[in-house]
PDB file of N, CA and C in Angstrom:
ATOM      1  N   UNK A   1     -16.757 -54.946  10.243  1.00  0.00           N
ATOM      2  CA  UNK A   1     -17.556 -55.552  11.285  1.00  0.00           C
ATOM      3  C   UNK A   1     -18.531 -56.532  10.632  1.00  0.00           C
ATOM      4  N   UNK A   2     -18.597 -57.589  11.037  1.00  0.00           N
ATOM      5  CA  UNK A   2     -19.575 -58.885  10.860  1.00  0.00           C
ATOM      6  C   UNK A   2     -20.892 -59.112  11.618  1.00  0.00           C
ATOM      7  N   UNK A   3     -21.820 -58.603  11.130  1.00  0.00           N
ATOM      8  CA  UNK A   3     -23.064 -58.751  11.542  1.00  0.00           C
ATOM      9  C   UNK A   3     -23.688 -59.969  11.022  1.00  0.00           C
ATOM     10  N   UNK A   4     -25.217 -59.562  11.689  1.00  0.00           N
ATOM     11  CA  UNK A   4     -26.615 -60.679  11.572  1.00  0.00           C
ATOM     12  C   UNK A   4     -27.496 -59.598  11.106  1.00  0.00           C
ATOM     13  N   UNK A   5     -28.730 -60.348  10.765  1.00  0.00           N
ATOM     14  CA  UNK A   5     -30.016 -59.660  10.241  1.00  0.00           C
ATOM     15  C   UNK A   5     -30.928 -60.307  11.762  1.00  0.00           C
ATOM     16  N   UNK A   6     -31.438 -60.171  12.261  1.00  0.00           N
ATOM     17  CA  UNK A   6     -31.848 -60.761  13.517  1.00  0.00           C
ATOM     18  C   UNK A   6     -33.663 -60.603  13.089  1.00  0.00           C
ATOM     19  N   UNK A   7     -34.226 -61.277  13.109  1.00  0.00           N
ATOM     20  CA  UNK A   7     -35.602 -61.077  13.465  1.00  0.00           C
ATOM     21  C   UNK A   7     -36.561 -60.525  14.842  1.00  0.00           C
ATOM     22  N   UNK A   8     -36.999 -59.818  14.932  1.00  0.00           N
ATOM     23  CA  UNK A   8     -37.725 -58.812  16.241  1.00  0.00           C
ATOM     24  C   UNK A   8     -39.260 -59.236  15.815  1.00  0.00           C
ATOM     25  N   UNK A   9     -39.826 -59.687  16.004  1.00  0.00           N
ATOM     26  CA  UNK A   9     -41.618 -59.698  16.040  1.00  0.00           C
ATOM     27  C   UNK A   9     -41.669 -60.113  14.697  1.00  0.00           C
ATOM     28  N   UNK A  10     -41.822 -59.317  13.658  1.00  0.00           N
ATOM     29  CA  UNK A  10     -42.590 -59.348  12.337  1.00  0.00           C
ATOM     30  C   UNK A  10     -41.611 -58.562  11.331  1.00  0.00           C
ATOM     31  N   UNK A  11     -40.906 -58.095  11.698  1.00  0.00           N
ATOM     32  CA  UNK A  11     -39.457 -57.432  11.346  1.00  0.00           C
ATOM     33  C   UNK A  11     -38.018 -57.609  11.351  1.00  0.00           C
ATOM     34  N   UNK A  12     -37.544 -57.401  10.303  1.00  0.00           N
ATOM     35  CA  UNK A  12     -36.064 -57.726  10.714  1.00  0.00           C
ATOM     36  C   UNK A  12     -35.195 -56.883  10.886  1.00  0.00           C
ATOM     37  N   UNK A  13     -33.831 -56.938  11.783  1.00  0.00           N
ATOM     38  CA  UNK A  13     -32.539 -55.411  12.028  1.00  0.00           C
ATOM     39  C   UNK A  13     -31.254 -55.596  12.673  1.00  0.00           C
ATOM     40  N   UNK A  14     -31.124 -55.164  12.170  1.00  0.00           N
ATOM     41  CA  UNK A  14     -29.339 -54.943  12.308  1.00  0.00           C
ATOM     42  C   UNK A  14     -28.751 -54.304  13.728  1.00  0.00           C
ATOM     43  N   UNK A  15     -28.503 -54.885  14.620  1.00  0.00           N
ATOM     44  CA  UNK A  15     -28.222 -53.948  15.860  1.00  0.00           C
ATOM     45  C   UNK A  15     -26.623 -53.529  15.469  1.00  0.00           C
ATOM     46  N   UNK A  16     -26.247 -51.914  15.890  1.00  0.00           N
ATOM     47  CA  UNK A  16     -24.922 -51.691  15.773  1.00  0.00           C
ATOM     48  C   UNK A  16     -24.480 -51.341  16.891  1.00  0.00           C
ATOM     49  N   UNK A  17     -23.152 -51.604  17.272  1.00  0.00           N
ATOM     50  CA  UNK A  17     -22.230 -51.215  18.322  1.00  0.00           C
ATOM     51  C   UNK A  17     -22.406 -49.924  18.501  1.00  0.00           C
ATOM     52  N   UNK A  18     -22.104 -49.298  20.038  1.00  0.00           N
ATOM     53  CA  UNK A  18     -22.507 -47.921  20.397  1.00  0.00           C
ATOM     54  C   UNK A  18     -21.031 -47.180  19.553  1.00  0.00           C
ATOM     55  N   UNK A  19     -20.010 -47.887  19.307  1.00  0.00           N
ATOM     56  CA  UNK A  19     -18.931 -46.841  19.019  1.00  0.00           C
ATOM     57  C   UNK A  19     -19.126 -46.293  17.415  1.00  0.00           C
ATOM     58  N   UNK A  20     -19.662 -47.312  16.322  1.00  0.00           N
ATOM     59  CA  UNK A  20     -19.780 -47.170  15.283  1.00  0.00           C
ATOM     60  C   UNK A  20     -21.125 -46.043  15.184  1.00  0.00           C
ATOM     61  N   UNK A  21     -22.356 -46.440  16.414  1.00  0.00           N
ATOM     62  CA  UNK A  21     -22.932 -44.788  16.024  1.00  0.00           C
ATOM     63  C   UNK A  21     -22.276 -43.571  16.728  1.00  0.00           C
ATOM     64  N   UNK A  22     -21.761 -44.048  17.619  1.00  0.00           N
ATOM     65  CA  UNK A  22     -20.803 -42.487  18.118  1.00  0.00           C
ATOM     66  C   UNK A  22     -19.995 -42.096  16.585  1.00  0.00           C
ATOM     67  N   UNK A  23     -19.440 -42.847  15.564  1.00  0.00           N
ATOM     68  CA  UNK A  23     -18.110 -42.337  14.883  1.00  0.00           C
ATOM     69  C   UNK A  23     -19.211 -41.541  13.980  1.00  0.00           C
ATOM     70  N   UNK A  24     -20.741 -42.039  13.690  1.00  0.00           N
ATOM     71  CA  UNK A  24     -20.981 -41.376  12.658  1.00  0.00           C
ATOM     72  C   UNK A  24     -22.227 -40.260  13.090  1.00  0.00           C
ATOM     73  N   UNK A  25     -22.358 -40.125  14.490  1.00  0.00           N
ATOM     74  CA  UNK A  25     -22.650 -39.142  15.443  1.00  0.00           C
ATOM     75  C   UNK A  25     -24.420 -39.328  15.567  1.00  0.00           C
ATOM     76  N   UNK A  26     -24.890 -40.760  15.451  1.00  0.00           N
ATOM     77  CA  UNK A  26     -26.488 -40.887  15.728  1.00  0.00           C
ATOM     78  C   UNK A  26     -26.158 -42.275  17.022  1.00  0.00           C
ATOM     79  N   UNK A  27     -27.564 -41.237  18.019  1.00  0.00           N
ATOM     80  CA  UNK A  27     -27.844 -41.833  19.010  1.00  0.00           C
ATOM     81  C   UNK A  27     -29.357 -42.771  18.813  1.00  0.00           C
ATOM     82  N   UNK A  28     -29.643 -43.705  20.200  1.00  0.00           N
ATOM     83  CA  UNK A  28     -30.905 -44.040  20.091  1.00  0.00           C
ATOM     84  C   UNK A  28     -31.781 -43.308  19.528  1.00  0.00           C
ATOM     85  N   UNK A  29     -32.833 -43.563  18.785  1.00  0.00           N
ATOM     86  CA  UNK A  29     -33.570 -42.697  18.657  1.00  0.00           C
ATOM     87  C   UNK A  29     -33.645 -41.866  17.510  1.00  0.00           C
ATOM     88  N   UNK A  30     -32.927 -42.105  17.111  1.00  0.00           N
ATOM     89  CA  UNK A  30     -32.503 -40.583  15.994  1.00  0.00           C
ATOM     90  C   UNK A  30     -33.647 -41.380  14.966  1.00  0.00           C
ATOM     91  N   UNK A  31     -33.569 -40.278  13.641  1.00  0.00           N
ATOM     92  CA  UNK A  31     -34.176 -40.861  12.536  1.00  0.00           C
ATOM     93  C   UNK A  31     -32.408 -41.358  11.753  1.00  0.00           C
ATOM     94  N   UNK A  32     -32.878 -41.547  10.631  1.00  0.00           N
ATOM     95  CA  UNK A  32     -31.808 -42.496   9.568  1.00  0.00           C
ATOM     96  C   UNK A  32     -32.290 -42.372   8.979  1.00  0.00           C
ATOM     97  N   UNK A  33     -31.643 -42.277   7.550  1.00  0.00           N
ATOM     98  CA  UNK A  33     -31.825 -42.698   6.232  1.00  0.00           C
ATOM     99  C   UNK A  33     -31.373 -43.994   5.599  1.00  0.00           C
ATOM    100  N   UNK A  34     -32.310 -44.706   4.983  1.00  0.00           N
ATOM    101  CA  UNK A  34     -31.632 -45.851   4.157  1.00  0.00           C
ATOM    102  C   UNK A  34     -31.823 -45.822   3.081  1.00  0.00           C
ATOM    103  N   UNK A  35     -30.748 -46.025   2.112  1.00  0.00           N
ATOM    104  CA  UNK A  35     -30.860 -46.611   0.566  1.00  0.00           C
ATOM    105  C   UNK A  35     -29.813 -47.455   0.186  1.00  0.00           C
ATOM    106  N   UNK A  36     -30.446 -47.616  -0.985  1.00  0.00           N
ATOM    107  CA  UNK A  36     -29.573 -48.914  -1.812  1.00  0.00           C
ATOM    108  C   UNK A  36     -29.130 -48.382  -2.855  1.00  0.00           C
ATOM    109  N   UNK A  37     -28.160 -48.411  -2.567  1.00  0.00           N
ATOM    110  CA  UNK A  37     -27.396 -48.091  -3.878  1.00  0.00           C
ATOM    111  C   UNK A  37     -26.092 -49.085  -4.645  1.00  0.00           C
ATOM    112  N   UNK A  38     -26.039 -49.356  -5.732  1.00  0.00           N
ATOM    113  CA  UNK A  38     -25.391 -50.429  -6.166  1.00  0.00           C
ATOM    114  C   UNK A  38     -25.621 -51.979  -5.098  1.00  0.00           C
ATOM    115  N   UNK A  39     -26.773 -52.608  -4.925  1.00  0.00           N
ATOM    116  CA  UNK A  39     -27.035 -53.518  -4.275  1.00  0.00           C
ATOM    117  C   UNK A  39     -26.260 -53.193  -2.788  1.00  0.00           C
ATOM    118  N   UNK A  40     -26.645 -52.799  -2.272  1.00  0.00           N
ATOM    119  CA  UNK A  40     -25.793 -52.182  -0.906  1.00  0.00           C
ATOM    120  C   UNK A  40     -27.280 -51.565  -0.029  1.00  0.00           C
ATOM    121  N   UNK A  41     -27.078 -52.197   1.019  1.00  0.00           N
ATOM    122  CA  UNK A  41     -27.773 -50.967   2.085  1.00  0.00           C
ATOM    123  C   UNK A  41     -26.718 -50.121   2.704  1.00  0.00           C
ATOM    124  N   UNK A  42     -26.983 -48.448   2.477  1.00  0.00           N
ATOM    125  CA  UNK A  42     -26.865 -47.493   2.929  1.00  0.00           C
ATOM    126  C   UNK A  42     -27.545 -46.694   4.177  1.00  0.00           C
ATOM    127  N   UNK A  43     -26.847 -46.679   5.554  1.00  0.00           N
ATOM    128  CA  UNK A  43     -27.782 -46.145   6.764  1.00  0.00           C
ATOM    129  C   UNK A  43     -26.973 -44.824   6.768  1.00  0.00           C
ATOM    130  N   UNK A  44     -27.524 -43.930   7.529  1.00  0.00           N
ATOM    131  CA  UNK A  44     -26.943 -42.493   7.668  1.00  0.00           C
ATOM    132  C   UNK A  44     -27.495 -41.637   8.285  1.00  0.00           C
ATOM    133  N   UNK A  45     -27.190 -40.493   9.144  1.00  0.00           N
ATOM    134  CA  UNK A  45     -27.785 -40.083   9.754  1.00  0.00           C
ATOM    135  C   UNK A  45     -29.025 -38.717   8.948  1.00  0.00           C
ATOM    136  N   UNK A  46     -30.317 -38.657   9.262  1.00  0.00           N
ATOM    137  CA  UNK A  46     -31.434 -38.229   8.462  1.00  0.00           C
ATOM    138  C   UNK A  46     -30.522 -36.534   8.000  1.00  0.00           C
ATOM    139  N   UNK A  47     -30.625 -36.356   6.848  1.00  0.00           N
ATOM    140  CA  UNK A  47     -30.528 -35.012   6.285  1.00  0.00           C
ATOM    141  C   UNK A  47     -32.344 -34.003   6.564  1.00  0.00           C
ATOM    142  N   UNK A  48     -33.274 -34.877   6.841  1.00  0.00           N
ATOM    143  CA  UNK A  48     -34.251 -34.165   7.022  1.00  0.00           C
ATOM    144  C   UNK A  48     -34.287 -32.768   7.907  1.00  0.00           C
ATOM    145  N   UNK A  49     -35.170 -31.712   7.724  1.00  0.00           N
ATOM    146  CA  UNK A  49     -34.873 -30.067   8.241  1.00  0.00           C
ATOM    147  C   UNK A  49     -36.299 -30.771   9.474  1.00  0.00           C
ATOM    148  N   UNK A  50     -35.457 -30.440  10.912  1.00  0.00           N
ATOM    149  CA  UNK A  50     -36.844 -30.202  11.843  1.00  0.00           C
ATOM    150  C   UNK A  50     -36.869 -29.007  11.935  1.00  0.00           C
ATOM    151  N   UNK A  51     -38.382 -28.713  11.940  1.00  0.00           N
ATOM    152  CA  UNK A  51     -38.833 -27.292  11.949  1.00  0.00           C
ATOM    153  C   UNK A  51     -39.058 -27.386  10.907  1.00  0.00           C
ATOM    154  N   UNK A  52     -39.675 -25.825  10.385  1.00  0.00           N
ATOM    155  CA  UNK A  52     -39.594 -25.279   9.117  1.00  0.00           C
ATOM    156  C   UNK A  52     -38.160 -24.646   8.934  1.00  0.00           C
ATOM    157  N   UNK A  53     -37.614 -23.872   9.099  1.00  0.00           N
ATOM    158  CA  UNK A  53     -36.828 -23.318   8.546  1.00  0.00           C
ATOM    159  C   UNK A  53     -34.850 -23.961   9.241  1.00  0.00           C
ATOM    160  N   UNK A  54     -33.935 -23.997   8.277  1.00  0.00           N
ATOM    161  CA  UNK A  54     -32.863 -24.198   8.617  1.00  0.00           C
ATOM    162  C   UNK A  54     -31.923 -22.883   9.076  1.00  0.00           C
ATOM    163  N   UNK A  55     -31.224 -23.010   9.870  1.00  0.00           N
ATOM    164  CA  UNK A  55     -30.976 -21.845  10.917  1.00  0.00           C
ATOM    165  C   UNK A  55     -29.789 -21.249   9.262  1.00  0.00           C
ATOM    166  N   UNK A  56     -28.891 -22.488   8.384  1.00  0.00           N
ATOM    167  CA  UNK A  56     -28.213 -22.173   7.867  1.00  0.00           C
ATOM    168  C   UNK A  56     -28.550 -21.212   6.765  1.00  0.00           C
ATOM    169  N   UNK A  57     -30.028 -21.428   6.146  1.00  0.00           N
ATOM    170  CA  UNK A  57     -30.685 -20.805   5.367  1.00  0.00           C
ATOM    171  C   UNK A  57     -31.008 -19.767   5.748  1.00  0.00           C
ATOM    172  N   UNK A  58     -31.528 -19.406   6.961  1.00  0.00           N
ATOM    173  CA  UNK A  58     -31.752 -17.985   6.990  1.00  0.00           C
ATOM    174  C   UNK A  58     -30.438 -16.705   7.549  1.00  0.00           C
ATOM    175  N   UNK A  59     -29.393 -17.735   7.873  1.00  0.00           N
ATOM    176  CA  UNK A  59     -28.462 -16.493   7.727  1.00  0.00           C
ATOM    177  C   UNK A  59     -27.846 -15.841   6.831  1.00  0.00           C
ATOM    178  N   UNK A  60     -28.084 -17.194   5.939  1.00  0.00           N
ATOM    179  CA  UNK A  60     -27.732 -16.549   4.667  1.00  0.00           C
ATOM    180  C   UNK A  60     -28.516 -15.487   3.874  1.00  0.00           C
ATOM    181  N   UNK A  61     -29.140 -15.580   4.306  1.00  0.00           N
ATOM    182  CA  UNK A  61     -30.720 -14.241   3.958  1.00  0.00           C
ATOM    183  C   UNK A  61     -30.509 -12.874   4.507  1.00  0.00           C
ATOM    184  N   UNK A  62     -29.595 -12.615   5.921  1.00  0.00           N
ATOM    185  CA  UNK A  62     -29.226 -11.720   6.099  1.00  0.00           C
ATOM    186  C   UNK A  62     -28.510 -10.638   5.087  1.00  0.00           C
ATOM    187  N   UNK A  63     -28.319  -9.035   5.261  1.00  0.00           N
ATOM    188  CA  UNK A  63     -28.160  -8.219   4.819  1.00  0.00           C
ATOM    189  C   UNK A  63     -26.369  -8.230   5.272  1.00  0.00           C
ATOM    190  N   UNK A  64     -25.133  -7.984   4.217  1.00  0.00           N
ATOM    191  CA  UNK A  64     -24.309  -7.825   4.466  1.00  0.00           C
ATOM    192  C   UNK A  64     -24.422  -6.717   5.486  1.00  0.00           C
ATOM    193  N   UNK A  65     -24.705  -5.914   5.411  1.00  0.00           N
ATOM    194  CA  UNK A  65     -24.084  -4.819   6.516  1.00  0.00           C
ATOM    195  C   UNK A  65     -24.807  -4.793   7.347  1.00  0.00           C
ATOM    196  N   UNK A  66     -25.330  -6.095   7.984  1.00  0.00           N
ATOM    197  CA  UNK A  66     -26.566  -6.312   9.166  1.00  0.00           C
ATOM    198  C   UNK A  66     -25.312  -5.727  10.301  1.00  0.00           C
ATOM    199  N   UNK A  67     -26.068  -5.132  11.242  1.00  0.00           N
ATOM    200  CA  UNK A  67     -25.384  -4.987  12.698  1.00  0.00           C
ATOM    201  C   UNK A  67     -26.303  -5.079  13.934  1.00  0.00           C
ATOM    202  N   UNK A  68     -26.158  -5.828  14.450  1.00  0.00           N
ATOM    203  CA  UNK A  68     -27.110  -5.947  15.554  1.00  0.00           C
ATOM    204  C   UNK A  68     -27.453  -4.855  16.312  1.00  0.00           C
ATOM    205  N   UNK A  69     -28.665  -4.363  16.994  1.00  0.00           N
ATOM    206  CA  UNK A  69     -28.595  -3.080  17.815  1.00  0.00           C
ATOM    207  C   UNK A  69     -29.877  -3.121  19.269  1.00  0.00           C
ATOM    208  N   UNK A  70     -29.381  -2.318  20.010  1.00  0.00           N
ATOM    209  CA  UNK A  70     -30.163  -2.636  21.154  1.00  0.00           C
ATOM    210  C   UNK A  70     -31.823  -2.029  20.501  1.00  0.00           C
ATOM    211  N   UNK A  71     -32.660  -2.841  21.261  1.00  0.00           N
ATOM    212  CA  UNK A  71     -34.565  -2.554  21.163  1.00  0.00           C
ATOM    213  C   UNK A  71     -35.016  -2.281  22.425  1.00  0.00           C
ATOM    214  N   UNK A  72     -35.801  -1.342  21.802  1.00  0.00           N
ATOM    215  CA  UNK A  72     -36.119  -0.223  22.990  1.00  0.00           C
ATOM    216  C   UNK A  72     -37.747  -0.876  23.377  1.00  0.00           C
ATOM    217  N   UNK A  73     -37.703  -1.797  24.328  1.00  0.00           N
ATOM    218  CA  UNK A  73     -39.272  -2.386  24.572  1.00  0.00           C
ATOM    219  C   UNK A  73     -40.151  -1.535  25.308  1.00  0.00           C
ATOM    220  N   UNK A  74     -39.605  -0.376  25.288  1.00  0.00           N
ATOM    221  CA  UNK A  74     -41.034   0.783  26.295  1.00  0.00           C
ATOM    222  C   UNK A  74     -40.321   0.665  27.759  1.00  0.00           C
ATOM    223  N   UNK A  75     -41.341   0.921  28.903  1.00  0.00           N
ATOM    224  CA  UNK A  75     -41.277   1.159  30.177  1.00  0.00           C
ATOM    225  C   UNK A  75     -41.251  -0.294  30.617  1.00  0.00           C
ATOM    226  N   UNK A  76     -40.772  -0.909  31.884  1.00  0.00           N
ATOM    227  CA  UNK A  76     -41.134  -1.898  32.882  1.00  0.00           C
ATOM    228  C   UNK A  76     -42.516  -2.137  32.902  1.00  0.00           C
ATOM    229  N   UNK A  77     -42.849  -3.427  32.825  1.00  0.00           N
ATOM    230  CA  UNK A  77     -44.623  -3.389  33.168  1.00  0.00           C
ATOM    231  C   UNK A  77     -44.740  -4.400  34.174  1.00  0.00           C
ATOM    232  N   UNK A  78     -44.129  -4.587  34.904  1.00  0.00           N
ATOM    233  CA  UNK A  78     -43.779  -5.258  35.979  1.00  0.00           C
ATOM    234  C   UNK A  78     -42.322  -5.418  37.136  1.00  0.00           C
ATOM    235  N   UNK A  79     -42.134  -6.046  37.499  1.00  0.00           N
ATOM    236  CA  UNK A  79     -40.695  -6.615  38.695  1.00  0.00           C
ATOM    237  C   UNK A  79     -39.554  -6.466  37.596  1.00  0.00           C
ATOM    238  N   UNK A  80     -39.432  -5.843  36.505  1.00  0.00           N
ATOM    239  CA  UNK A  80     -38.517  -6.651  35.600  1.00  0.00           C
ATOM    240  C   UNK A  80     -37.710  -5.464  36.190  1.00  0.00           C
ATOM    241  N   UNK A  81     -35.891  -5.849  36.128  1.00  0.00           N
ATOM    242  CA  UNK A  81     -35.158  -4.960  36.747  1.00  0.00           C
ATOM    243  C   UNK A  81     -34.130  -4.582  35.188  1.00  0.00           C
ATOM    244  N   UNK A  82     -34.522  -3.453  34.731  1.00  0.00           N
ATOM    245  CA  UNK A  82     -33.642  -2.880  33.879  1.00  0.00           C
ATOM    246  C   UNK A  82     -32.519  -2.034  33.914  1.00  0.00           C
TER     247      UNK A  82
END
């Protein structure tokens, strides 16, 4: 694909076709990463963790012989229908 560098206000950018961010799965909005590597700009979608913690990291923290089990929250303390 053959682009422009376009100027916006005081800035310059690259607009991309909606299919090329569908293929690499970032919408409006998203964050990105850019670098240069071997004289090249590199865009991509952000590896950054929102939140603190990554859901992948803490399952891995789990106990092999984890088994889930029902919790006993006491009596009704209201309308709640158990």
């Amino acid at each position: 694909m053959l682009t422009r560098i376009q100027k916006w206000g005081n800035s310059q950018g690259v607009r991309f076709p909606r299919k090329i961010l569908e293929e690499v799965k970032i919408a409006v909005g998203d964050e990105v990463d850019v670098i240069v590597l071997d004289g090249r700009i590199i865009v991509g979608p952000s590896e950054r963790i929102r939140g603190k913690y990554r859901l992948e990291d803490l399952v891995a923290q789990m106990p092999e012989d984890y088994a889930p089990k029902e919790e006993d929250w006491g009596a009704p303390a209201g309308k709640e229908a158990w």
